[in-house]
C-alpha atoms as a PDB file:
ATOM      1  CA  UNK A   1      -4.774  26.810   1.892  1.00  0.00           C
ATOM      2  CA  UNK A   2      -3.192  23.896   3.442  1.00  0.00           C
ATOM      3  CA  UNK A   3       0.168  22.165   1.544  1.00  0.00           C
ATOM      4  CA  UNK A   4      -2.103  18.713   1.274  1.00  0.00           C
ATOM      5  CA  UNK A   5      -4.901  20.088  -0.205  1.00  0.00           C
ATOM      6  CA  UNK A   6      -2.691  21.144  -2.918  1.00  0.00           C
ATOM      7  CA  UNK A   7      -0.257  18.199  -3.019  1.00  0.00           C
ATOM      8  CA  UNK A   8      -3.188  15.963  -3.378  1.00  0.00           C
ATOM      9  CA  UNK A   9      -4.627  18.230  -6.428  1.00  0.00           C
ATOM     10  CA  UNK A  10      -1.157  17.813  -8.191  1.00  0.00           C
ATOM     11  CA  UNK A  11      -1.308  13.833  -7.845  1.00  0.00           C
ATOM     12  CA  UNK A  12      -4.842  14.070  -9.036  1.00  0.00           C
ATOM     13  CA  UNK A  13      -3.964  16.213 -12.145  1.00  0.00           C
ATOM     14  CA  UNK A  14      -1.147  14.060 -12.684  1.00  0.00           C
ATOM     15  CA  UNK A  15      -3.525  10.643 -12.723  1.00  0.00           C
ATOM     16  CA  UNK A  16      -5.397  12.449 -15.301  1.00  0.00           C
ATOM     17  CA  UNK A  17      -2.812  13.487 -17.340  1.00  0.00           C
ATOM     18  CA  UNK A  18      -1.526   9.620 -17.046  1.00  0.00           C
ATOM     19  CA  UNK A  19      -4.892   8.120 -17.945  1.00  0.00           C
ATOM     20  CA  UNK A  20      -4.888  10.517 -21.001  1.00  0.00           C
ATOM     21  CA  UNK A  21      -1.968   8.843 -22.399  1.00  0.00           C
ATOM     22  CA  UNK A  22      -3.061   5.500 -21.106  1.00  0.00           C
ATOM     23  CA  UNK A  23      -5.904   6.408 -23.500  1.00  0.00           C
ATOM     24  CA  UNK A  24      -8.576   5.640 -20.731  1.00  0.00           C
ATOM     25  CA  UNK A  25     -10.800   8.421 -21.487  1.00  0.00           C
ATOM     26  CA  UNK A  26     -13.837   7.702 -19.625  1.00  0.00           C
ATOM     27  CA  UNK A  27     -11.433   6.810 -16.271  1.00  0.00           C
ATOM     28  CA  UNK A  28      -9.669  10.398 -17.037  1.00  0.00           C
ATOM     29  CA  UNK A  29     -12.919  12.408 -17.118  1.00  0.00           C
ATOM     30  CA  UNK A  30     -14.407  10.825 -14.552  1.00  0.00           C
ATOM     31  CA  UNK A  31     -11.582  11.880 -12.025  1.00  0.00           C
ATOM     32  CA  UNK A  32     -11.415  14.931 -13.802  1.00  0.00           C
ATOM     33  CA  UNK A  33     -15.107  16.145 -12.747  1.00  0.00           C
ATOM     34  CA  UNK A  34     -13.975  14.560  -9.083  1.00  0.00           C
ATOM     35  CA  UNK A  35     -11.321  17.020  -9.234  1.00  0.00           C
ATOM     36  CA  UNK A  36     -13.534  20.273 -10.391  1.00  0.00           C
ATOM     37  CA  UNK A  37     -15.752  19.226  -7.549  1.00  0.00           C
ATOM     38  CA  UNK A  38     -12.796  19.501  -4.627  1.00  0.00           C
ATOM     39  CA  UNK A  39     -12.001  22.989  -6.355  1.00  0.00           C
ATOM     40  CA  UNK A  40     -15.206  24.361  -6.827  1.00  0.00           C
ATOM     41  CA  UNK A  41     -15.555  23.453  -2.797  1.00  0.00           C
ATOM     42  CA  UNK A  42     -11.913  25.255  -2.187  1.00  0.00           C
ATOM     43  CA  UNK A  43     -13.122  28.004  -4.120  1.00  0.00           C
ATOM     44  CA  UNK A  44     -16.358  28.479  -1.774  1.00  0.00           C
ATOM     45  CA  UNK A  45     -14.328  28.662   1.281  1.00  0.00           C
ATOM     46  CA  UNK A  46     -11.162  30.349   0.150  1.00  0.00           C
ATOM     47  CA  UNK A  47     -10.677  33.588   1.059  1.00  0.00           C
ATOM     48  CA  UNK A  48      -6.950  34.034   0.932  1.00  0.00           C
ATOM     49  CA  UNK A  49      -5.576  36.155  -2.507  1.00  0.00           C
ATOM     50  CA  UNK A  50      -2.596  33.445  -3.200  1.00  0.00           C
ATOM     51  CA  UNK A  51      -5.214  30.341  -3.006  1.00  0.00           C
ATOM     52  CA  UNK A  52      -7.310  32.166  -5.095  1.00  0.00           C
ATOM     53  CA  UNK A  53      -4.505  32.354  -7.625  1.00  0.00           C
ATOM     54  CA  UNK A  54      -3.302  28.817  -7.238  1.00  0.00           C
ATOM     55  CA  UNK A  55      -7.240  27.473  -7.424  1.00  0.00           C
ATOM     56  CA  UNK A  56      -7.596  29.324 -10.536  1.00  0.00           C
ATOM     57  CA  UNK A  57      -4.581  27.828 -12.004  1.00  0.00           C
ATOM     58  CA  UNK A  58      -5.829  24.732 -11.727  1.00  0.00           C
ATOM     59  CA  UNK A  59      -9.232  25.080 -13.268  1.00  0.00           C
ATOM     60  CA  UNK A  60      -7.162  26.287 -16.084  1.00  0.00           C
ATOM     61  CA  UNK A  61      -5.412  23.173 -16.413  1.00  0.00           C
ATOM     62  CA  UNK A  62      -8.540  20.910 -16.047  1.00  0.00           C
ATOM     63  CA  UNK A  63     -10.197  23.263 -18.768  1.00  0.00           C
ATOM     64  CA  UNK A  64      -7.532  22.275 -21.279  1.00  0.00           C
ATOM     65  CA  UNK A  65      -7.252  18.378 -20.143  1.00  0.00           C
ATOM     66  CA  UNK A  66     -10.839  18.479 -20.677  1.00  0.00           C
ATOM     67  CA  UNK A  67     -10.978  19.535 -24.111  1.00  0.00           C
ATOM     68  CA  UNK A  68      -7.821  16.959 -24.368  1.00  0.00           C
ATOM     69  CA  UNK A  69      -9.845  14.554 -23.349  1.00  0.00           C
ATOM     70  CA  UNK A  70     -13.100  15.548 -25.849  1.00  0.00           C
ATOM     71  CA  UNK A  71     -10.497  15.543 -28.727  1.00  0.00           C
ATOM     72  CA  UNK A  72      -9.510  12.971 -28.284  1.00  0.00           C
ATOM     73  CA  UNK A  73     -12.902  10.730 -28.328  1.00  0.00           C
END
């Protein structure tokens, strides 16, 4: 998987995580499903053990921001 593909998942995680504590809710689950979209398309053309790996860490991480986020409302 290619380094900007990643970098830009990181600095998309990371605006989600900063609208959580902003408190914008809507604003961080919108971008969150944006997100799940670009690694539910990485996941359909990744083939590659390590990406796998890393793609699965990620949906994770938006798993638990997302119930952050429900908790939170």
């Amino acid at each position: 998987m290619e380094n900007d593909k990643l970098s830009g998942l990181k600095e998309s995680v990371q605006e989600i995580i900063d609208l959580i504590a902003a408190k914008q809710n809507k604003s961080a689950n919108n971008k969150l499903v944006e997100v799940s979209d670009i690694l539910d398309e990485l996941l359909d053309f990744s083939e590659e053990d390590e990406d796998l790996i890393e793609i699965s860490k990620y949906q994770v991480l938006l798993n638990q921001l997302h119930q952050k986020i429900n908790t939170a409302e």
